[in-house]
C-alpha atoms as a PDB file:
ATOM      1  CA  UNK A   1     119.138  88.364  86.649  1.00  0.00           C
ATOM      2  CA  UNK A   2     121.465  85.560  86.885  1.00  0.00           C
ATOM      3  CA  UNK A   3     120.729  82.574  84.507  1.00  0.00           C
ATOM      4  CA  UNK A   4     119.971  80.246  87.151  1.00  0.00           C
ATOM      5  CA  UNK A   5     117.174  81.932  88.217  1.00  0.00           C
ATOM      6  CA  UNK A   6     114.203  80.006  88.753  1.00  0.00           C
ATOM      7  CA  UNK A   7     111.292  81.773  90.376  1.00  0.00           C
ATOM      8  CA  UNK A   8     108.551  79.134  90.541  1.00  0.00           C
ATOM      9  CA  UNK A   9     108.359  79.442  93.952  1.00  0.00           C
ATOM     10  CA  UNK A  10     108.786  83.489  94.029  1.00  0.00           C
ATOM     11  CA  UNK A  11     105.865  85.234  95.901  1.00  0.00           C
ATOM     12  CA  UNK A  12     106.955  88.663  96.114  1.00  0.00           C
ATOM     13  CA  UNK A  13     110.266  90.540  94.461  1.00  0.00           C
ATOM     14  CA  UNK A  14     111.391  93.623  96.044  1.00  0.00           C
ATOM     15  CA  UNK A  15     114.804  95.610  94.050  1.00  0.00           C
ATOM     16  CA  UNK A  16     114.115  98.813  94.416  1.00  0.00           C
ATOM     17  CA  UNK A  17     116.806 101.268  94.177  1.00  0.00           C
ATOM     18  CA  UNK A  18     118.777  98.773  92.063  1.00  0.00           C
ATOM     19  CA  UNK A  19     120.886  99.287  88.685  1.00  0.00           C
ATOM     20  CA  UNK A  20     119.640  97.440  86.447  1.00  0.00           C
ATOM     21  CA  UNK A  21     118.034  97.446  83.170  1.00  0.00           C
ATOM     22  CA  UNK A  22     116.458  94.593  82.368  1.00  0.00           C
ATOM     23  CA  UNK A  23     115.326  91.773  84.836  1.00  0.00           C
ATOM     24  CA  UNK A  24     115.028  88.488  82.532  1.00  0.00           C
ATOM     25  CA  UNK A  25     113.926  87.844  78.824  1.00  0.00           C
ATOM     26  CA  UNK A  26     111.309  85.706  77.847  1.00  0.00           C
ATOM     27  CA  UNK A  27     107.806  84.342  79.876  1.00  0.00           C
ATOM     28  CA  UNK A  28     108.903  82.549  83.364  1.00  0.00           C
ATOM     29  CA  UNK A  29     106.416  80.547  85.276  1.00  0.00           C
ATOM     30  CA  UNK A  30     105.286  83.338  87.814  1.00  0.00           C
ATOM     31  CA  UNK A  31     101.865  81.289  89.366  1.00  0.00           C
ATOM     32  CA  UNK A  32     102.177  82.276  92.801  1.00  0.00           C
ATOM     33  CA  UNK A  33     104.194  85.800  91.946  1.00  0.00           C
ATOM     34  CA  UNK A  34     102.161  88.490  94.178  1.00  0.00           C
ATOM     35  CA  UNK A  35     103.864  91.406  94.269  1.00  0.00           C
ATOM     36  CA  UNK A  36     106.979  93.273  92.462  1.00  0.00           C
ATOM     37  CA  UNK A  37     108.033  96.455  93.882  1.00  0.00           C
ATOM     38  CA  UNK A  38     111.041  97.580  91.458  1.00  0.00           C
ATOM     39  CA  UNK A  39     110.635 101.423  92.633  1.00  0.00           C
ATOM     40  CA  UNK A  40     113.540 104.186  92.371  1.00  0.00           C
ATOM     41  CA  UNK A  41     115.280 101.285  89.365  1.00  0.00           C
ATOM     42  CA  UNK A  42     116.758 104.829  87.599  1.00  0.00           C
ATOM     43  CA  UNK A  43     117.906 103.149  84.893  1.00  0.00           C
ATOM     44  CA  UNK A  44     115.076 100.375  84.197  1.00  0.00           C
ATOM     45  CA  UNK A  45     113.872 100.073  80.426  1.00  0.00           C
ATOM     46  CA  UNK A  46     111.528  97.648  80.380  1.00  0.00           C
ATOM     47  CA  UNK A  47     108.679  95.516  82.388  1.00  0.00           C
ATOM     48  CA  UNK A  48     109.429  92.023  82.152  1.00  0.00           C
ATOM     49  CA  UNK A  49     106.591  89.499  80.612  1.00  0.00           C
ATOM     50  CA  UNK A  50     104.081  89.211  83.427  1.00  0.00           C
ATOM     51  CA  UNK A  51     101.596  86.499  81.556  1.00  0.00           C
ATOM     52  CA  UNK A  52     102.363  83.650  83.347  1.00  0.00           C
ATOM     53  CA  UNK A  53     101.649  85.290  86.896  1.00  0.00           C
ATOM     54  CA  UNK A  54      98.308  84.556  87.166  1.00  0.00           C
ATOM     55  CA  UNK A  55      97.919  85.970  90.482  1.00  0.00           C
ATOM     56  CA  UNK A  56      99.792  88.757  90.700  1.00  0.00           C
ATOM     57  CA  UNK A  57      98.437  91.902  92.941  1.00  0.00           C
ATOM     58  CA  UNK A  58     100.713  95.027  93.043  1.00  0.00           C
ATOM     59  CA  UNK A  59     103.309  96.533  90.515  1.00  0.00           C
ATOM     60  CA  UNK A  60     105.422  99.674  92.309  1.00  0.00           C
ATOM     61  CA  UNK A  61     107.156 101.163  89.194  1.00  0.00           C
ATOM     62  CA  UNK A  62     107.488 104.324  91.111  1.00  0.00           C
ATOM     63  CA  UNK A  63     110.309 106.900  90.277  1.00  0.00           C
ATOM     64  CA  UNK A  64     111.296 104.830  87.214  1.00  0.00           C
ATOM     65  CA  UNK A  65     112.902 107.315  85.096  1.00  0.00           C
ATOM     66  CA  UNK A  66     114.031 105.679  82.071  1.00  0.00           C
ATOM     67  CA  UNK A  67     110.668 103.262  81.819  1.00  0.00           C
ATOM     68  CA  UNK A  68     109.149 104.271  78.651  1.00  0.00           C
ATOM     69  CA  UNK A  69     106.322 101.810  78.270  1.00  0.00           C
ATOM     70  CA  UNK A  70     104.860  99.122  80.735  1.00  0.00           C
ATOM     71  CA  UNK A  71     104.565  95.465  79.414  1.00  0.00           C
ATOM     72  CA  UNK A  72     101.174  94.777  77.067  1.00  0.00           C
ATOM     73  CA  UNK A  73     100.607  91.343  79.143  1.00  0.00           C
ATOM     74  CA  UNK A  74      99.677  93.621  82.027  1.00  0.00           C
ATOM     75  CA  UNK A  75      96.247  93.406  80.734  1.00  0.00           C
ATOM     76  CA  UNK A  76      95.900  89.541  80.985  1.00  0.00           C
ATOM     77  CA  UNK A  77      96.495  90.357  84.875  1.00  0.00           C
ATOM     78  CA  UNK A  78      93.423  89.618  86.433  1.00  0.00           C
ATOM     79  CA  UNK A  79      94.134  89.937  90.421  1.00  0.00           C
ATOM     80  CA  UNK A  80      96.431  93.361  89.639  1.00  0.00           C
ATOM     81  CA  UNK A  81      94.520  95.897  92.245  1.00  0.00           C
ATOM     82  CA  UNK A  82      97.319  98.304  93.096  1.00  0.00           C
ATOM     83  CA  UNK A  83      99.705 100.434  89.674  1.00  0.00           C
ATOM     84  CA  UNK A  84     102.274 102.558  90.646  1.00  0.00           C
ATOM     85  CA  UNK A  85     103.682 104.588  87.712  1.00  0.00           C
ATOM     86  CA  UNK A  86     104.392 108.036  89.546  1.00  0.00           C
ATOM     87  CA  UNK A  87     107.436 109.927  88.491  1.00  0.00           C
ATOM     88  CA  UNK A  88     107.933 107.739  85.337  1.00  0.00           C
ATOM     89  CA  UNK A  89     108.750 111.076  83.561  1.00  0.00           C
ATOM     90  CA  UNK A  90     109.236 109.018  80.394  1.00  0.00           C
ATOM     91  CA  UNK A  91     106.097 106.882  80.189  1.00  0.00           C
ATOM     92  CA  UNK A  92     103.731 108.139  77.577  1.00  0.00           C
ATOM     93  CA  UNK A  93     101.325 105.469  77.914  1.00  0.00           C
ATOM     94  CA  UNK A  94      99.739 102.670  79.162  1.00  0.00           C
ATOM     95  CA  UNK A  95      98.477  99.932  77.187  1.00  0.00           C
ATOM     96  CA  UNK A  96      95.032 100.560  75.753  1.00  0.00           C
ATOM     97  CA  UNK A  97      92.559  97.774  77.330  1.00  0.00           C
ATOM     98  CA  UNK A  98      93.577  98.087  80.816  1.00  0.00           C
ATOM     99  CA  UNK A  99      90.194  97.591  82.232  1.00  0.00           C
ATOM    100  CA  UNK A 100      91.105  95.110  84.706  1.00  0.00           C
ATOM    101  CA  UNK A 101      88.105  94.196  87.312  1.00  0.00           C
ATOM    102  CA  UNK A 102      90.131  93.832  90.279  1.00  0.00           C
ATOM    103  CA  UNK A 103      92.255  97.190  89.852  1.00  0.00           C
ATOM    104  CA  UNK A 104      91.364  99.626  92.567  1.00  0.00           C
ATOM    105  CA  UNK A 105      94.464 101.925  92.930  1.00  0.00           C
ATOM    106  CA  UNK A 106      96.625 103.736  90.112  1.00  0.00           C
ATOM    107  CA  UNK A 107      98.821 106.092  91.079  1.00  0.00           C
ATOM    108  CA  UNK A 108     100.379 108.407  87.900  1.00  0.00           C
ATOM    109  CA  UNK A 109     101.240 111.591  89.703  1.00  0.00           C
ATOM    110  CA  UNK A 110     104.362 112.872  87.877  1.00  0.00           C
ATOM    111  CA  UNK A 111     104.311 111.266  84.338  1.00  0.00           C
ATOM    112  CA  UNK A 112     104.995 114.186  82.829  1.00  0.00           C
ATOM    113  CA  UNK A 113     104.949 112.676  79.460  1.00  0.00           C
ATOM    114  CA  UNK A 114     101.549 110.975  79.647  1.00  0.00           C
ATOM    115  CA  UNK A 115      98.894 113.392  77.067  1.00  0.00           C
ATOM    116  CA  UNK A 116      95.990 111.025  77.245  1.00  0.00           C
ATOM    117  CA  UNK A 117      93.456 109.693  79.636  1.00  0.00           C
ATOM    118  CA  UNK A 118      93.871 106.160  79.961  1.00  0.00           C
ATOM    119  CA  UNK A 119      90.769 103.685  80.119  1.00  0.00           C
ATOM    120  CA  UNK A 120      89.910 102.287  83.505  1.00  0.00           C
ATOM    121  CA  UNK A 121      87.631  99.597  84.996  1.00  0.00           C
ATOM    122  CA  UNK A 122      84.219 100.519  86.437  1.00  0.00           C
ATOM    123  CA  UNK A 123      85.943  99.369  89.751  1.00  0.00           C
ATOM    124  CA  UNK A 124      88.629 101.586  89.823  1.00  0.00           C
ATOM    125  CA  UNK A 125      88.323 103.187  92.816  1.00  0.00           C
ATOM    126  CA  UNK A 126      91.389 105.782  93.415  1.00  0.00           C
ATOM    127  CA  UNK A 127      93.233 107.924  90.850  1.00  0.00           C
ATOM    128  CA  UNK A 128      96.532 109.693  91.392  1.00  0.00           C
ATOM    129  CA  UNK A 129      97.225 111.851  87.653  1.00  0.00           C
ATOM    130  CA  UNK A 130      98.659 114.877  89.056  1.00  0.00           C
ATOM    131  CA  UNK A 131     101.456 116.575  87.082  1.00  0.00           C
ATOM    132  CA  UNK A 132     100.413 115.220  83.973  1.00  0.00           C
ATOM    133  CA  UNK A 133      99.988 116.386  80.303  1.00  0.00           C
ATOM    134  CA  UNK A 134      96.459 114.984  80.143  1.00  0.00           C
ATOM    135  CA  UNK A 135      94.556 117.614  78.113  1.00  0.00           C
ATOM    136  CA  UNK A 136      91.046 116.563  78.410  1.00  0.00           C
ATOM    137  CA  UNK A 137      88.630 113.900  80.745  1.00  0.00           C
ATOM    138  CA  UNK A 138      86.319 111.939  78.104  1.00  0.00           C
ATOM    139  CA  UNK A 139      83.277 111.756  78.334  1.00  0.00           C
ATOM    140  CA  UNK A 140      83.795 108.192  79.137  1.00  0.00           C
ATOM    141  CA  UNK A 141      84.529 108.549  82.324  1.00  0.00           C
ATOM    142  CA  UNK A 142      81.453 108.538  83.825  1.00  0.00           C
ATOM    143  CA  UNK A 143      81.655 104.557  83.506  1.00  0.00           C
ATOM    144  CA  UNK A 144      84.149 104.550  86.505  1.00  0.00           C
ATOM    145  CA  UNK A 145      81.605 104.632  88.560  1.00  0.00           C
ATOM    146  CA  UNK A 146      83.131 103.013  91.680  1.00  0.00           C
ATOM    147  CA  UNK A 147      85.414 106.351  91.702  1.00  0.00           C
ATOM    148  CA  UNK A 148      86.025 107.377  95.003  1.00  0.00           C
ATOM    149  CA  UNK A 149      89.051 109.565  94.901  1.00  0.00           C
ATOM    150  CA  UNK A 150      90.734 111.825  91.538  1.00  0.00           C
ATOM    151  CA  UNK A 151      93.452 113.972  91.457  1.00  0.00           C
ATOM    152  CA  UNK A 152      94.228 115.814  88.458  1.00  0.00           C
ATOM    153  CA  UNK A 153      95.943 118.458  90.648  1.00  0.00           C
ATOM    154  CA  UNK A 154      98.348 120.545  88.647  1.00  0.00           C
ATOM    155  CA  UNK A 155      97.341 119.217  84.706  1.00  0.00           C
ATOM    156  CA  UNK A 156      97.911 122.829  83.129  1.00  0.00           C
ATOM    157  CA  UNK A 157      96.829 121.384  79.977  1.00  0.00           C
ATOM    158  CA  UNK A 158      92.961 120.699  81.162  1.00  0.00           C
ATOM    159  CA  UNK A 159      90.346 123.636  80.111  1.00  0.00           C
ATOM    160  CA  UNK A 160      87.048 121.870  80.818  1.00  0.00           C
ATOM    161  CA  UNK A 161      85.419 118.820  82.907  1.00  0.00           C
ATOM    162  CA  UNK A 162      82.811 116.773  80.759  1.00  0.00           C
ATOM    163  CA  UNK A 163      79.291 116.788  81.874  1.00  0.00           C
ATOM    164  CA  UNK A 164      79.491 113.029  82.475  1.00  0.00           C
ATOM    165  CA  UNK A 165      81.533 113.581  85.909  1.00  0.00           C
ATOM    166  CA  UNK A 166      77.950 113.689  87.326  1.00  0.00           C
ATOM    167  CA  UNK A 167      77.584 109.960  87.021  1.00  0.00           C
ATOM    168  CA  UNK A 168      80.704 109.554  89.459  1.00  0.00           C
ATOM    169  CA  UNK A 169      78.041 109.551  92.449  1.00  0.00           C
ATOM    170  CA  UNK A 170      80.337 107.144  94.860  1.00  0.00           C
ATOM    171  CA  UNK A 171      83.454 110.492  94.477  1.00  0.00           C
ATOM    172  CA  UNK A 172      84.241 111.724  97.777  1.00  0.00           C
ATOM    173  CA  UNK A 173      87.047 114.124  96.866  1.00  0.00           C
ATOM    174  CA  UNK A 174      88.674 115.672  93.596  1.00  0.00           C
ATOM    175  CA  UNK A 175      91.437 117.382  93.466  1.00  0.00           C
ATOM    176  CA  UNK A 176      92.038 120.137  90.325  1.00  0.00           C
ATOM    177  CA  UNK A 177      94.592 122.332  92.283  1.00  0.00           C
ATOM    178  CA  UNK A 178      96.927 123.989  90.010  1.00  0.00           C
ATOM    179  CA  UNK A 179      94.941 123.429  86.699  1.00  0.00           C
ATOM    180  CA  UNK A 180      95.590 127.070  85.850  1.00  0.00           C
ATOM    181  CA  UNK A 181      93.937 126.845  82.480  1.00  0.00           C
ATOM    182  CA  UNK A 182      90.742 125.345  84.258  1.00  0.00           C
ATOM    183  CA  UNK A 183      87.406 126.977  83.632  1.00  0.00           C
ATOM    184  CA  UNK A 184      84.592 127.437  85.643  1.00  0.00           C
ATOM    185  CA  UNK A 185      83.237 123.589  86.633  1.00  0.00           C
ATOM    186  CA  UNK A 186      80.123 122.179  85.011  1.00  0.00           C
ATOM    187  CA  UNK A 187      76.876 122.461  86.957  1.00  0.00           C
ATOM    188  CA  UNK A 188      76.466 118.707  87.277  1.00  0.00           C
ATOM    189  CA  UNK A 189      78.751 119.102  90.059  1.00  0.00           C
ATOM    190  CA  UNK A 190      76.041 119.331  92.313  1.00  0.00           C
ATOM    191  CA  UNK A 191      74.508 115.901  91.426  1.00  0.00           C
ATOM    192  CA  UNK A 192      77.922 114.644  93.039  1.00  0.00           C
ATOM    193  CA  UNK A 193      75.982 114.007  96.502  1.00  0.00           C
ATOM    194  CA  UNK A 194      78.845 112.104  97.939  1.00  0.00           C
ATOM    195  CA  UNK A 195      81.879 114.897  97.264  1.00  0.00           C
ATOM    196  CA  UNK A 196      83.375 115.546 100.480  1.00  0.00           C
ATOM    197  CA  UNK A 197      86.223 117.797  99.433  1.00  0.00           C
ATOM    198  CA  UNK A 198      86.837 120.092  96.388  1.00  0.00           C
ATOM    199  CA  UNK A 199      89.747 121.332  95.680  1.00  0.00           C
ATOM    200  CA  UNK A 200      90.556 124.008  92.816  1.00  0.00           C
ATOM    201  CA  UNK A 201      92.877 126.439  94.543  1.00  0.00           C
ATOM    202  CA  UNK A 202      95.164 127.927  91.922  1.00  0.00           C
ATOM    203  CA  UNK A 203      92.856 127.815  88.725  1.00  0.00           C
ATOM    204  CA  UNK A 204      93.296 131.486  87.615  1.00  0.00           C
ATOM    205  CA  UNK A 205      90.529 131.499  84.773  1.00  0.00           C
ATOM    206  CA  UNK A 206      88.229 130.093  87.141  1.00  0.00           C
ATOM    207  CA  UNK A 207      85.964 132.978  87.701  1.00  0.00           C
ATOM    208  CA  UNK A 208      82.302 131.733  89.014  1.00  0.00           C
ATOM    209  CA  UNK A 209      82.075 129.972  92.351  1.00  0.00           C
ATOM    210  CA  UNK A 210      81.221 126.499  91.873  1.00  0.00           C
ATOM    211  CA  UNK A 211      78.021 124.689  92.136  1.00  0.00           C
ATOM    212  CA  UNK A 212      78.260 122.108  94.626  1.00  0.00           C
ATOM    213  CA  UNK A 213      76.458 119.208  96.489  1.00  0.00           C
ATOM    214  CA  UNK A 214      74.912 120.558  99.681  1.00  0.00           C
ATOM    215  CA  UNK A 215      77.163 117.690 101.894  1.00  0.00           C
ATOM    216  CA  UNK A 216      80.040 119.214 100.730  1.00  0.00           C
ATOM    217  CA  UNK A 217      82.476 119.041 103.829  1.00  0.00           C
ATOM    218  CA  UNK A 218      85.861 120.828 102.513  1.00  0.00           C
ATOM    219  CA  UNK A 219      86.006 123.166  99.955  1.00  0.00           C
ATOM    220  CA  UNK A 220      89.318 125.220  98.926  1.00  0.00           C
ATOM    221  CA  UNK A 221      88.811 128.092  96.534  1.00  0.00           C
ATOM    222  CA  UNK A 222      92.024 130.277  96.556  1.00  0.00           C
ATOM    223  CA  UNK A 223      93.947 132.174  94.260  1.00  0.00           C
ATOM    224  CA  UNK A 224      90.823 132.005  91.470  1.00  0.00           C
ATOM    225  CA  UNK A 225      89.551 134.900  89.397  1.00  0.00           C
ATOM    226  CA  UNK A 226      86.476 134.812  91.778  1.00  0.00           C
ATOM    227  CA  UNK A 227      85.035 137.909  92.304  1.00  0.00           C
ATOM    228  CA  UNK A 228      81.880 137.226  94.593  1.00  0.00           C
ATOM    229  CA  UNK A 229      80.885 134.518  96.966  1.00  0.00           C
ATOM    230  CA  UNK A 230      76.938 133.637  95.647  1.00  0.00           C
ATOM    231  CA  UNK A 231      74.219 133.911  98.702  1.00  0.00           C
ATOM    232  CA  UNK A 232      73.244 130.321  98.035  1.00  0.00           C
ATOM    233  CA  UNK A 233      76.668 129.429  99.622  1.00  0.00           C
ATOM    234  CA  UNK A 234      74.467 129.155 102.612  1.00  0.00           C
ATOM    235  CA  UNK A 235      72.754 125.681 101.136  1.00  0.00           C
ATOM    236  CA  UNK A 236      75.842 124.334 102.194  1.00  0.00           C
ATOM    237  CA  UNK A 237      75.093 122.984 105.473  1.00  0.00           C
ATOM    238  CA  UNK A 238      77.762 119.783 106.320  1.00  0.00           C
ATOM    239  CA  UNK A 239      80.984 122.399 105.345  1.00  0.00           C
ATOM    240  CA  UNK A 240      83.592 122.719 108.037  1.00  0.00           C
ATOM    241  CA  UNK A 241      86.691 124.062 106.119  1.00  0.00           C
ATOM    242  CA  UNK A 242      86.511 126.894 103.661  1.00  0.00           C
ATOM    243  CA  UNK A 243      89.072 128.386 102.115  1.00  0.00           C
ATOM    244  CA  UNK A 244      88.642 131.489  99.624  1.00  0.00           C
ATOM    245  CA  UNK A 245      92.461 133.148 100.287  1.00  0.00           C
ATOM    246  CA  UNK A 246      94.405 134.800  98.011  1.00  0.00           C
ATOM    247  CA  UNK A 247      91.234 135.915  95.541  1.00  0.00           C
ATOM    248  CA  UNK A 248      92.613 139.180  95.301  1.00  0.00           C
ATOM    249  CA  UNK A 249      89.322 140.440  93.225  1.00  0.00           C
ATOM    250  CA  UNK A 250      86.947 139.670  96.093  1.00  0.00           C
ATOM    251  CA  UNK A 251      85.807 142.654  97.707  1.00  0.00           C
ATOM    252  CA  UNK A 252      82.868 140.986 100.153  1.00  0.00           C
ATOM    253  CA  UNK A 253      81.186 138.032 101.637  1.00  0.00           C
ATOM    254  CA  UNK A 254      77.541 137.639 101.607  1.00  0.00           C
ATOM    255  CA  UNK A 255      75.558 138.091 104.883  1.00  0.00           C
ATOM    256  CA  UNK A 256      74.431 134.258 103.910  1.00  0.00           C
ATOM    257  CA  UNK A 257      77.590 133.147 105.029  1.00  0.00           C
ATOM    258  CA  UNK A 258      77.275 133.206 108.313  1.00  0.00           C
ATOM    259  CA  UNK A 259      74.426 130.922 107.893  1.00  0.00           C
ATOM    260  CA  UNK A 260      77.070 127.863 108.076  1.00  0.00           C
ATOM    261  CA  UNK A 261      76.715 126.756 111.287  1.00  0.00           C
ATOM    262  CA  UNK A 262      79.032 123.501 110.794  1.00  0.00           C
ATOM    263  CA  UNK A 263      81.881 126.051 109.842  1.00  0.00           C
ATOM    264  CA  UNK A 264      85.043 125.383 112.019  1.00  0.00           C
ATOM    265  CA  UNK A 265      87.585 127.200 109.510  1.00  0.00           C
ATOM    266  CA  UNK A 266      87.516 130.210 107.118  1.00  0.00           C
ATOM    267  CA  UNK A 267      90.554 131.809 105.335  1.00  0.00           C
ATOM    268  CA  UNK A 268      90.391 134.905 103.294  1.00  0.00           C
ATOM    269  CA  UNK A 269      93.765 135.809 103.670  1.00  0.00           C
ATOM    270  CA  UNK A 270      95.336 137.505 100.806  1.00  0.00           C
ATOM    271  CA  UNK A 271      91.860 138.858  99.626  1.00  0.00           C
ATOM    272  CA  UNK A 272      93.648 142.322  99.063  1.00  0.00           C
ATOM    273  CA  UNK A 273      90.339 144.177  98.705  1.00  0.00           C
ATOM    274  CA  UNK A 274      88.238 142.647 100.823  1.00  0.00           C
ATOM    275  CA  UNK A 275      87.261 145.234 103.486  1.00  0.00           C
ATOM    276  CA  UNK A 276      84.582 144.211 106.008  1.00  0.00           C
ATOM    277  CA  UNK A 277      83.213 141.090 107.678  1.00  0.00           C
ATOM    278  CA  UNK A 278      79.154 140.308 107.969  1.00  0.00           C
ATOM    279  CA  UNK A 279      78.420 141.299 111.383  1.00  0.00           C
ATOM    280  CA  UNK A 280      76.268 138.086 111.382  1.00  0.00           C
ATOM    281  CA  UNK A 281      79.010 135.713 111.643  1.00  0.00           C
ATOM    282  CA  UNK A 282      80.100 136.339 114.544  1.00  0.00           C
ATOM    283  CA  UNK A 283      76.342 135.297 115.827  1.00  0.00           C
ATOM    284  CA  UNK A 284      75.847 132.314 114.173  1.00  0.00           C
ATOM    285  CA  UNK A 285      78.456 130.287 113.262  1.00  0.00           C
ATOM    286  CA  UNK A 286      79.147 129.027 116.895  1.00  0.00           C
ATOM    287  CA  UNK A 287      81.455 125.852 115.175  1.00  0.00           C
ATOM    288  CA  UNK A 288      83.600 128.609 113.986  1.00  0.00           C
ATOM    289  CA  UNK A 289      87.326 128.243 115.986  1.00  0.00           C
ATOM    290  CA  UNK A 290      89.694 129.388 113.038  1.00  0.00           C
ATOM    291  CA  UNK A 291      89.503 132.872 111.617  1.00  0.00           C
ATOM    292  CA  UNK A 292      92.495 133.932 108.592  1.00  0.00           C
ATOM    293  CA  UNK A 293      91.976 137.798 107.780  1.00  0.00           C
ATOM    294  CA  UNK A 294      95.457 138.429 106.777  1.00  0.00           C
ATOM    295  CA  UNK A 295      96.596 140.547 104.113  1.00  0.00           C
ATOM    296  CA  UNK A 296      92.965 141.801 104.179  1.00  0.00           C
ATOM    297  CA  UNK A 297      91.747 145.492 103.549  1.00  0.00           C
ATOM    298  CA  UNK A 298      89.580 144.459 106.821  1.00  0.00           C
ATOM    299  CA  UNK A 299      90.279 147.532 109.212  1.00  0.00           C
ATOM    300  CA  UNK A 300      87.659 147.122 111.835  1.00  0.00           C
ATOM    301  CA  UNK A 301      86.473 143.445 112.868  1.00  0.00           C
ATOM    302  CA  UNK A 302      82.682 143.374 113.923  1.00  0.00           C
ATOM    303  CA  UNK A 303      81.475 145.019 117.307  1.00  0.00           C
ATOM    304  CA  UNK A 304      80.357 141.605 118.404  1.00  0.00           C
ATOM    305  CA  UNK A 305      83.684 139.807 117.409  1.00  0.00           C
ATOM    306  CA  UNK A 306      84.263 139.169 121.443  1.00  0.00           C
ATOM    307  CA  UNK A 307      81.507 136.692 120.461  1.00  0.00           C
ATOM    308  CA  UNK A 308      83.998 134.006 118.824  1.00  0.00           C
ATOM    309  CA  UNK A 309      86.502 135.020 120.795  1.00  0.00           C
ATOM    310  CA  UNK A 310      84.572 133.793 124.134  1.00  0.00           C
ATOM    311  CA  UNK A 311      84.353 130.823 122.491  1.00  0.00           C
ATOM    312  CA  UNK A 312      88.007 130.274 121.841  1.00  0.00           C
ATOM    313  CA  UNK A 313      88.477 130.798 118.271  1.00  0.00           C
ATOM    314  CA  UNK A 314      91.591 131.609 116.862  1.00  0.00           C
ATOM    315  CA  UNK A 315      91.860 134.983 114.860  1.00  0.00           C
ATOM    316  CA  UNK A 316      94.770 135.820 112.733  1.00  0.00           C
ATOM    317  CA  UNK A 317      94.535 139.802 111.432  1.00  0.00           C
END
């Protein structure tokens, strides 16, 4: 920045895409600063000192490649709701403390280098960690319990989810696509009464269908080590979208299932040995509209199939 540069009066700074690799040295009087957005900066090395801006809100630090730590005095920054680190392939960490009341939204998808789970306030309401190293969830986290969105999609280095997630009771969705080291989930799952959507398509070891809230709404379950779909999968009453493709050790559904009557959408494609359909579904599941069979062993579809298909559902074979 030039040396003339006097940003009392600066409420928001926007260079993203720029060059540079520094922006000033020292603490500047930043009272009214609100919002920095210094995303795509390639060749950025550091944050500047952000402890005079007393009311700063949002920090977009997305796709900053060479950032390889973010400024301590972040922590002193008591209005900060919205962190954007994602793609910061070279950021290992955030500073320890970061508990700030007011932060809502962080959003670390991509930093490739980051191992550990960062502390978070109880506020913090939306968490973006795909694509991270993160090995492990603490225990600890059951504190964030204003949670209402997690994705730790594609974190190959997670095994196991702590028993604590079942304090998270405000989550509505969690994302663990891709975790293909992920075991089965812990039974306290199902004291999660506000999950909405699971997510945990591509977790190979995973080999027992989930336990579950009965509200669950959207659940994808492909390309697991599943082999059977438990009867109780009919306590599931609010779910509209279920997805089970691609568990190529699946060889049949229960006759339970077609006691989901909110059911608009069910995909078993890829299920290489799954050979027949209940009979039942195509009685009772009058929400049902979208039907995936391919790449199924499924030869004959049920007498009664005209059922559905009088009430315009889509069938792919």
């Amino acid at each position: 920045m030039p040396s003339r540069f006097h940003p009392e009066f600066l409420v928001e700074l926007c260079m993203s895409n720029s060059h540079l690799h520094y922006l000033w040295n020292g603490i500047q009087p930043l009272r009214i600063l609100k919002k920095m957005d210094l995303s795509r900066c390639q060749y950025l090395m550091e944050v500047p000192d952000l402890l005079k801006a007393t009311n700063f809100e949002e920090l977009n630090l997305f796709y900053c490649q060479s950032l390889t730590e973010v400024t301590p005095s972040i922590k002193n920054l008591q209005k900060l709701y919205c962190l954007y680190l994602t793609n910061c392939i070279k950021l290992e960490k955030i500073p320890s403390g970061i508990a700030l009341q007011s932060l809502e939204t962080v959003g670390m998808n991509g930093c490739s280098s980051v191992m550990h789970f960062p502390e978070f306030s109880w506020k913090t309401k939306r968490l973006y960690m795909s694509s991270t190293k993160i090995e492990e969830l603490p225990s600890s986290i059951s504190r964030l319990s204003s949670l209402v969105e997690l994705d730790m999609s594609d974190c190959q280095s997670i095994r196991t989810l702590p028993s604590s997630v079942r304090h998270l009771v405000t989550l509505k969705s969690m994302n663990l696509d891709g975790c293909k080291h992920l075991e089965n989930l812990p039974d306290s799952l199902q004291s999660l009464t506000s999950l909405e959507t699971l997510e945990v398509s591509g977790c190979l070891n995973m080999n027992e269908f989930p336990l579950v809230a009965k509200n669950i709404e959207v659940l994808r379950i492909s390309e697991t080590s599943v082999k059977e779909i438990p009867a109780r999968i009919c306590d599931l009453s609010q779910l509209r979208y279920l997805s089970i493709s691609g568990n190529k050790r699946l060889r049949s559904l229960p006759v339970s299932i077609s006691e989901l009557r909110s059911l608009e959408k069910l995909k078993v494609s890829g299920c290489s040995v799954l050979e027949s359909l209940p009979p039942e579904i195509c009685e009772t599941m009058s929400c049902l509209r979208w039907l995936d069979l391919e790449r199924t062993s499924i030869k004959e579809l049920p007498e009664n199939i005209g059922n559905l298909i009088a009430d315009s559902a889509q069938i792919t074979q």
